[in-house]
Protein backbone atom coordinates (compact mmCIF):
# COMPACT_ATOMS: atom_id res chain seq x y z
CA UNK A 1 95.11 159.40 141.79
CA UNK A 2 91.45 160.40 142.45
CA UNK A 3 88.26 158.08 142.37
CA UNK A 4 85.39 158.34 140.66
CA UNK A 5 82.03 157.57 141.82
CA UNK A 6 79.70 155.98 138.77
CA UNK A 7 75.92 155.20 140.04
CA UNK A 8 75.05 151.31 138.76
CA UNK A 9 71.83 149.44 139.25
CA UNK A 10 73.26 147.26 141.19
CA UNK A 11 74.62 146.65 144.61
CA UNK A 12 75.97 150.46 146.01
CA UNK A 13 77.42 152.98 143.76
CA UNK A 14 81.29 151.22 142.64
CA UNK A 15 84.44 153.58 143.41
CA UNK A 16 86.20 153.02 139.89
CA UNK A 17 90.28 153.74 139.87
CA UNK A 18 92.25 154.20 136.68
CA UNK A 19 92.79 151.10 134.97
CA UNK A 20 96.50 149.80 135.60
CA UNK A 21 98.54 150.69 132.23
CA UNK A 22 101.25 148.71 133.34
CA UNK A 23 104.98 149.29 132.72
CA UNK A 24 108.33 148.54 131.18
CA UNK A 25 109.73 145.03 132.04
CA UNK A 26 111.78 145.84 134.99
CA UNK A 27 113.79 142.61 135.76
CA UNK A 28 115.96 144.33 138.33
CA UNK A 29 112.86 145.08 140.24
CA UNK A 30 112.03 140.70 139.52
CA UNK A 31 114.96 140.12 140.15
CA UNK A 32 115.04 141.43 143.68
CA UNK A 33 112.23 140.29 145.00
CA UNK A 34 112.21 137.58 147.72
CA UNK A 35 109.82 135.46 149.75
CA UNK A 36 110.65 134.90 153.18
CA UNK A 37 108.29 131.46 153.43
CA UNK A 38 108.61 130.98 157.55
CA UNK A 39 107.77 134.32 158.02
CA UNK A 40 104.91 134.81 155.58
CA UNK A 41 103.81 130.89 156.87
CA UNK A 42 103.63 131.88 160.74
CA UNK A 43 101.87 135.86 159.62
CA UNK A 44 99.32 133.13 157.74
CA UNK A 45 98.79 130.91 160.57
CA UNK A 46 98.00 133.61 162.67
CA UNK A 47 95.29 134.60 161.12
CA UNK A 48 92.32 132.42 161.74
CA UNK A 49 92.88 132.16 165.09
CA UNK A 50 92.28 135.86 166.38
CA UNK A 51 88.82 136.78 167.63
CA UNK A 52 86.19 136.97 164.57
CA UNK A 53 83.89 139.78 164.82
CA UNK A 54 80.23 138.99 166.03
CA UNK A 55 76.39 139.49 165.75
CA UNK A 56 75.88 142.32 163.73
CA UNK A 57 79.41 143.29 163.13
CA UNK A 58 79.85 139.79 161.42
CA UNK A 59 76.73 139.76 159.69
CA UNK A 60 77.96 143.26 158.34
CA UNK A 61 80.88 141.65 157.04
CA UNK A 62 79.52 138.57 155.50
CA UNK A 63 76.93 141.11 153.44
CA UNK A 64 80.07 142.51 152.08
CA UNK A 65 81.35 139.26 151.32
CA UNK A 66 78.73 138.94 149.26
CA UNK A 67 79.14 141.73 147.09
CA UNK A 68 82.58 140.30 146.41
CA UNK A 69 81.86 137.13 145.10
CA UNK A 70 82.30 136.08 141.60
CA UNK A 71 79.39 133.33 141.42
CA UNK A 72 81.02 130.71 139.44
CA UNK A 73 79.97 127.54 137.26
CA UNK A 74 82.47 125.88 135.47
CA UNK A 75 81.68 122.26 135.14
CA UNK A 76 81.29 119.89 131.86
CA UNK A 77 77.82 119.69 132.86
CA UNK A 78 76.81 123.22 132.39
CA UNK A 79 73.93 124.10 130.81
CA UNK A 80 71.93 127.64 130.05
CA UNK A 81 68.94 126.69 132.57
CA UNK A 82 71.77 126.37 135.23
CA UNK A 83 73.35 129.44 134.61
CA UNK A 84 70.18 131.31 134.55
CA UNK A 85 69.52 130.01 137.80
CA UNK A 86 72.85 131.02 138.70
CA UNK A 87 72.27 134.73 137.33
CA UNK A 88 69.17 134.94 139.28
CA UNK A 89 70.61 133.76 142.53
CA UNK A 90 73.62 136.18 141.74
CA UNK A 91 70.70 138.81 141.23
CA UNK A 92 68.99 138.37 144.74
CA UNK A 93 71.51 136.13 146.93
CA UNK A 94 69.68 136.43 149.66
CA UNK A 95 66.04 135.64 150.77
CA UNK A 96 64.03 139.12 150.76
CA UNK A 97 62.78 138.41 154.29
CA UNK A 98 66.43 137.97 155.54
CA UNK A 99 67.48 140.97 154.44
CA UNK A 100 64.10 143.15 155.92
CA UNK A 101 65.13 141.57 158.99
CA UNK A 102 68.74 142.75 158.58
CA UNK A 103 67.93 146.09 157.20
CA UNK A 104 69.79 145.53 153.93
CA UNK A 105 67.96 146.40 150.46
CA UNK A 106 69.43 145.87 146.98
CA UNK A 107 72.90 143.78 147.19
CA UNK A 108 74.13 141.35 143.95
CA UNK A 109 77.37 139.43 143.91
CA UNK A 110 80.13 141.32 142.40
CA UNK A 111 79.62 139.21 139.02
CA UNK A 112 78.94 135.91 137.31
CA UNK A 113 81.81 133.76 135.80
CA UNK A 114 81.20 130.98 133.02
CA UNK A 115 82.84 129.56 130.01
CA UNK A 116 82.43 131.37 126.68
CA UNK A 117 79.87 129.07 125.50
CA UNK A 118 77.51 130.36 128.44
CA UNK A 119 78.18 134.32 127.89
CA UNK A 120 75.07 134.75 125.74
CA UNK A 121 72.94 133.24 128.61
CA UNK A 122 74.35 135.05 131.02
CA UNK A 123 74.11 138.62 129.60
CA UNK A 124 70.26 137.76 129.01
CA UNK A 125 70.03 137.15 132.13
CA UNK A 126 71.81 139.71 133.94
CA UNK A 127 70.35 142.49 131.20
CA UNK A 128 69.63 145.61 133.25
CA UNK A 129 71.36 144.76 136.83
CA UNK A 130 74.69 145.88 136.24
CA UNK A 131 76.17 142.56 137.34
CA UNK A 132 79.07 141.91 134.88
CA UNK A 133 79.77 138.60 132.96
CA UNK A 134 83.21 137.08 133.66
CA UNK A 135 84.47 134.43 131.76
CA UNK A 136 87.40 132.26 131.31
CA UNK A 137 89.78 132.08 128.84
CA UNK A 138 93.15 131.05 127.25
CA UNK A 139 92.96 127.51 127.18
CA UNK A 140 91.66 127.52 130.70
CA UNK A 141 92.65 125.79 132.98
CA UNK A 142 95.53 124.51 132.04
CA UNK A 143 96.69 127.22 128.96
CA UNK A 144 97.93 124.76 126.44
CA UNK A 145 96.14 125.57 123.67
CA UNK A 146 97.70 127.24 120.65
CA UNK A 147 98.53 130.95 121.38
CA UNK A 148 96.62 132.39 118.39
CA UNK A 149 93.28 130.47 119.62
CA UNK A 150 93.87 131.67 122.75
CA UNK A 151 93.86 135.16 121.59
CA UNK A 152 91.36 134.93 119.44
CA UNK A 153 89.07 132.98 122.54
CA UNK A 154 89.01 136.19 124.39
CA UNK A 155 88.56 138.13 121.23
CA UNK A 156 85.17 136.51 120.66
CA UNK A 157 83.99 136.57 124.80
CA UNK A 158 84.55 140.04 124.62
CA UNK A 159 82.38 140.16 121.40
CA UNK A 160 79.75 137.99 122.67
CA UNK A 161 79.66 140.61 125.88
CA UNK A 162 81.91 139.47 128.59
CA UNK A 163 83.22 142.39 130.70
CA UNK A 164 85.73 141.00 132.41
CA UNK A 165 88.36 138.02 131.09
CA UNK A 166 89.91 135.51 133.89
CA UNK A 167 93.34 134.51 131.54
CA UNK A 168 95.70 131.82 132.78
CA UNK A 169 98.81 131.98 131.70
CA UNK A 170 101.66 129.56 131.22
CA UNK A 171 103.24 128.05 133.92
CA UNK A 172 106.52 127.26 132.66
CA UNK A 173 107.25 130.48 131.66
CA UNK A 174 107.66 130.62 135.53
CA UNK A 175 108.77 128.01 136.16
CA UNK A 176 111.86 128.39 133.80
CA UNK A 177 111.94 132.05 134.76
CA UNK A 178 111.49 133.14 131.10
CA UNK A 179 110.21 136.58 132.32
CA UNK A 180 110.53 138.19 129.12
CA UNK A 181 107.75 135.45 127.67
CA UNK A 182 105.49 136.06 130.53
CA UNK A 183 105.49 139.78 130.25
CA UNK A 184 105.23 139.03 126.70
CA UNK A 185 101.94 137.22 126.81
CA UNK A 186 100.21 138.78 129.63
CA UNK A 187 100.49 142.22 127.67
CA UNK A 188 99.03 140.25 124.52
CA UNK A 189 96.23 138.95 126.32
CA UNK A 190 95.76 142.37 128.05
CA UNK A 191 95.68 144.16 124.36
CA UNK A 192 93.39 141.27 123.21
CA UNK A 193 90.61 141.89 125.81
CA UNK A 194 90.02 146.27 124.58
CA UNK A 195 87.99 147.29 127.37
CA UNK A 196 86.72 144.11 129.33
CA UNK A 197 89.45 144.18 132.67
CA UNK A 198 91.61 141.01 132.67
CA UNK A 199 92.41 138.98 135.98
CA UNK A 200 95.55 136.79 135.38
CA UNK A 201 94.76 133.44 136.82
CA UNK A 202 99.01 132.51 138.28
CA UNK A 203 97.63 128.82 139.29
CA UNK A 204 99.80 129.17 142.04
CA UNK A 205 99.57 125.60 143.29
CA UNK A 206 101.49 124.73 140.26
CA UNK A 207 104.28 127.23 140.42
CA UNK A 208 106.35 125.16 142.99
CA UNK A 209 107.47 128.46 145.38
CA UNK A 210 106.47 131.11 146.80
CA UNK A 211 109.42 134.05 145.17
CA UNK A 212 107.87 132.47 142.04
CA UNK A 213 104.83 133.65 143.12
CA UNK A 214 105.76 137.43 144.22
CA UNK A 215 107.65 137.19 140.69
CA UNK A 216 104.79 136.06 138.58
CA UNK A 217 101.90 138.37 140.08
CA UNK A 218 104.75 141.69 139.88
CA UNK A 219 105.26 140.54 135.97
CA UNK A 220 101.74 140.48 135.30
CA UNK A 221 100.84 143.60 136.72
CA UNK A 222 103.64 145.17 135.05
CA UNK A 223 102.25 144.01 131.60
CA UNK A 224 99.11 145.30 132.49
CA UNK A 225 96.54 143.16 134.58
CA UNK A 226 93.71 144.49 136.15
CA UNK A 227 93.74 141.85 138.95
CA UNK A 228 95.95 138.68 139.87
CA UNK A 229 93.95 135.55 140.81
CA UNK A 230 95.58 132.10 142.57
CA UNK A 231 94.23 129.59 140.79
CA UNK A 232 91.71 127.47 138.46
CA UNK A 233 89.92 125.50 141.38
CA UNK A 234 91.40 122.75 139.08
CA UNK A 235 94.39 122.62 140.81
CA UNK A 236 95.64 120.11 143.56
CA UNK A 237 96.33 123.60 145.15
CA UNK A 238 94.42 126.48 145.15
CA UNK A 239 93.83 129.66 147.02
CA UNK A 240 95.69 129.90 150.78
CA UNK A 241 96.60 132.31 153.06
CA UNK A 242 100.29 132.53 152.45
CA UNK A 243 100.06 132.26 148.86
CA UNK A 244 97.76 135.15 149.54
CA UNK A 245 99.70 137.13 151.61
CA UNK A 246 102.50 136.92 148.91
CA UNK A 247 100.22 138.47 146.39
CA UNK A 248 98.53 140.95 148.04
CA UNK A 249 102.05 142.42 149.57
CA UNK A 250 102.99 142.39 145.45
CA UNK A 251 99.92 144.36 145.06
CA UNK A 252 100.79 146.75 147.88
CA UNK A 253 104.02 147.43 146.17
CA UNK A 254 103.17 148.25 143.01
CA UNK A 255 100.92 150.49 144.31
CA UNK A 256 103.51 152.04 146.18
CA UNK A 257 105.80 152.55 143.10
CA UNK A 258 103.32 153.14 140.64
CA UNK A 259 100.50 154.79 142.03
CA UNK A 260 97.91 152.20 140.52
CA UNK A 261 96.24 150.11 142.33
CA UNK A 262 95.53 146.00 141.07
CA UNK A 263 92.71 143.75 141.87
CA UNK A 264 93.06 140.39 144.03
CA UNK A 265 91.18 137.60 143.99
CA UNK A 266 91.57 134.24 145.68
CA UNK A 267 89.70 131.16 144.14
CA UNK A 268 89.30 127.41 145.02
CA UNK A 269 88.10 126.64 148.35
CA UNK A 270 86.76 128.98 149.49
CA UNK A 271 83.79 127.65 150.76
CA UNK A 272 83.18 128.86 154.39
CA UNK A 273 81.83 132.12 155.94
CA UNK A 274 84.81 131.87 158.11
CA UNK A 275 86.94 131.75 155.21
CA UNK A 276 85.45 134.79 153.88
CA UNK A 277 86.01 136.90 156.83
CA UNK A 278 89.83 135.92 157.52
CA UNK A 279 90.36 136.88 154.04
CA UNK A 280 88.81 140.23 154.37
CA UNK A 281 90.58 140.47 157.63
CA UNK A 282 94.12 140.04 155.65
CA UNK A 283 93.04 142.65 152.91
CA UNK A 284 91.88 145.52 155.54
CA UNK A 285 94.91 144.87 157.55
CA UNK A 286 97.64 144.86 154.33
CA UNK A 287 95.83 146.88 151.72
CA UNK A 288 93.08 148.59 153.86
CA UNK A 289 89.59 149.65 153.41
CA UNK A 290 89.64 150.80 149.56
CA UNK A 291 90.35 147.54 148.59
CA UNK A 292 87.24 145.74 150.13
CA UNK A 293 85.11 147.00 146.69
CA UNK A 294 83.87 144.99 144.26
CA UNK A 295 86.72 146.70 141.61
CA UNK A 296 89.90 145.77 143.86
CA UNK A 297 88.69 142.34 145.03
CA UNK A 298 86.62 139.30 144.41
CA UNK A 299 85.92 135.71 145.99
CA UNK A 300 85.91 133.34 143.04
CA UNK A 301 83.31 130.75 144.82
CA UNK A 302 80.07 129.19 143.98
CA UNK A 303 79.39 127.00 147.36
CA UNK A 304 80.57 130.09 149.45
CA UNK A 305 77.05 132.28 148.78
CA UNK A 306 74.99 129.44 150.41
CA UNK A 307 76.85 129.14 153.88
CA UNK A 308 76.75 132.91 154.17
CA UNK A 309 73.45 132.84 153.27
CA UNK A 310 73.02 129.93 156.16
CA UNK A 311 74.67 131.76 158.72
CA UNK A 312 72.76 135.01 158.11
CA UNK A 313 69.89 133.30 158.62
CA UNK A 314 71.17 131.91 162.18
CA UNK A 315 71.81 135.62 162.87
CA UNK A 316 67.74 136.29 162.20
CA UNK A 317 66.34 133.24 163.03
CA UNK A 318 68.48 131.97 165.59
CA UNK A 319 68.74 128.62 164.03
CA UNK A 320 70.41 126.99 161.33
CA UNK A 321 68.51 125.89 157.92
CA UNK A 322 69.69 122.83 155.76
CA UNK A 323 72.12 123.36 153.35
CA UNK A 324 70.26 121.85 150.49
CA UNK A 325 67.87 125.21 151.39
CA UNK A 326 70.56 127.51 149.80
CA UNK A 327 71.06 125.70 145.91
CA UNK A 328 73.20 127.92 143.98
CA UNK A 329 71.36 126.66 140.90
């Protein structure tokens, strides 16, 4: 299938694919898939220690990073000054005087993520940049809620401007492998959110192995999600590198027999520019380059953005600034 090119304000002109339909229930195609966890653990552990890329290589890759990131705030605490902060770091992430020095002009994070009560502030504050709102939904995090008001929840973030809906869905659907009910209410949830793209949150620390993680992330895209996410960052558990690998090789396969391609996102953790690159590393060498845009894949991070930021500025300056220097909000 053939991308299209559509100019935004911000950040480079995004490469936009067909949104994923999804398919029939296919629990033959479930039932068959397998995790072989020694093999996808050693492919993991392998990763981080290969030769990073340096000087202006990495600080080419950690301005990509940044394009990825969903900037995130979602604490009790939150409050429309802070995510107006937030929406302005999101706007400019970097210091103007880094990026002069680096040659770089224009580049926002790939989108903001809140609760629904802090959409409205949000879209004011991103009005005219082209940086999406994200928000959370379904009962998040742990999906409990009643399933009409979890419908309805994403009904109204759509309505108060969200673009793009981060779900969770139920664990013990999994966890019983009641496959039917997942498909089931992933393929609500995808109905429920119209146009605004929906990343399934699996919470993958809670689904106790890794073939019930290939399984859940294959059901969801079959019901229709436009990404698959790990987790919460409320878990015990969140985003790793062989839960990772699992879903992204999901991702490859669907691809493969559909010809649509589905979004990834890791979240929880993530908090390291050296994180950042051995995750890019695992997408270019499993997915390859198409994936590494903004539409295919997002970090979902909020303390992320301020050690790139810190280690950008050792690539200018030579030196490394406090961290207290690089407030999200």
């Amino acid at each position: 299938m053939d991308s299209q090119t559509t100019e935004r304000t911000a950040q480079l002109p995004q490469v936009t694919e067909p949104r994923n339909p999804g398919m029939a229930l296919d629990l033959d195609w479930v039932a068959g898939v397998q995790a072989n966890t020694s093999a996808i653990e050693r492919r993991a552990a392998s990763l981080p220690g290969r030769r990073s890329v340096k000087k202006d290589y990495q600080a080419a890759w950690l301005l990509k990073a940044i394009t990825l990131i969903d900037l995130t705030t979602l604490s009790g605490d939150d409050t429309a000054g802070r995510v107006r902060r937030l929406c302005s770091k999101a706007r400019q992430p970097v210091r103007t005087e880094l990026l002069d020095a680096l040659g770089v002009d224009g580049i926002t994070t790939g989108a903001v993520c809140v609760y629904h009560d802090m959409i409205a502030p949000a879209v004011q504050a991103l009005q005219g940049s082209g940086i999406p709102v994200a928000a959370v939904s379904t009962g998040f995090p742990a999906g409990l809620s009643p399933f009409h008001l979890r419908l309805a929840e994403i009904e109204e973030s759509v309505e108060a401007g969200a673009e793009e809906i981060d779900i969770v869905i139920s664990r013990r659907h999994v966890l019983t492998q009641n496959w039917q009910a997942l498909y089931d209410e992933m393929k609500a949830f995808r109905t429920a959110c119209g146009d605004a793209h929906v990343k399934a949150i699996l919470a993958t620390g809670e689904l106790g192995t890794l073939r019930n993680v290939a399984r859940a992330s294959l059901i969801c895209m079959m019901a229709g999600a436009d990404f698959i996410k790990t987790s919460t960052g409320k878990e015990s558990v969140n985003a790793t590198l062989p839960v990772s690998l699992v879903m992204i090789r999901a991702i490859r396969d669907y691809h493969e027999r559909t010809g649509y391609r589905v979004g990834y996102k890791p979240a929880g953790g993530i908090s390291k520019a050296k994180d950042s690159l051995v995750y890019l590393s695992l997408i270019k060498e499993e997915l390859g380059d198409r994936w590494l845009m903004p539409d295919l894949f997002r970090f979902g991070a909020s303390s992320l953005l301020g050690d790139i930021e810190r280690q950008l500025e050792h690539h200018v300056t030579g030196a490394y600034s406090a961290g207290y220097r690089h407030a999200m909000g």
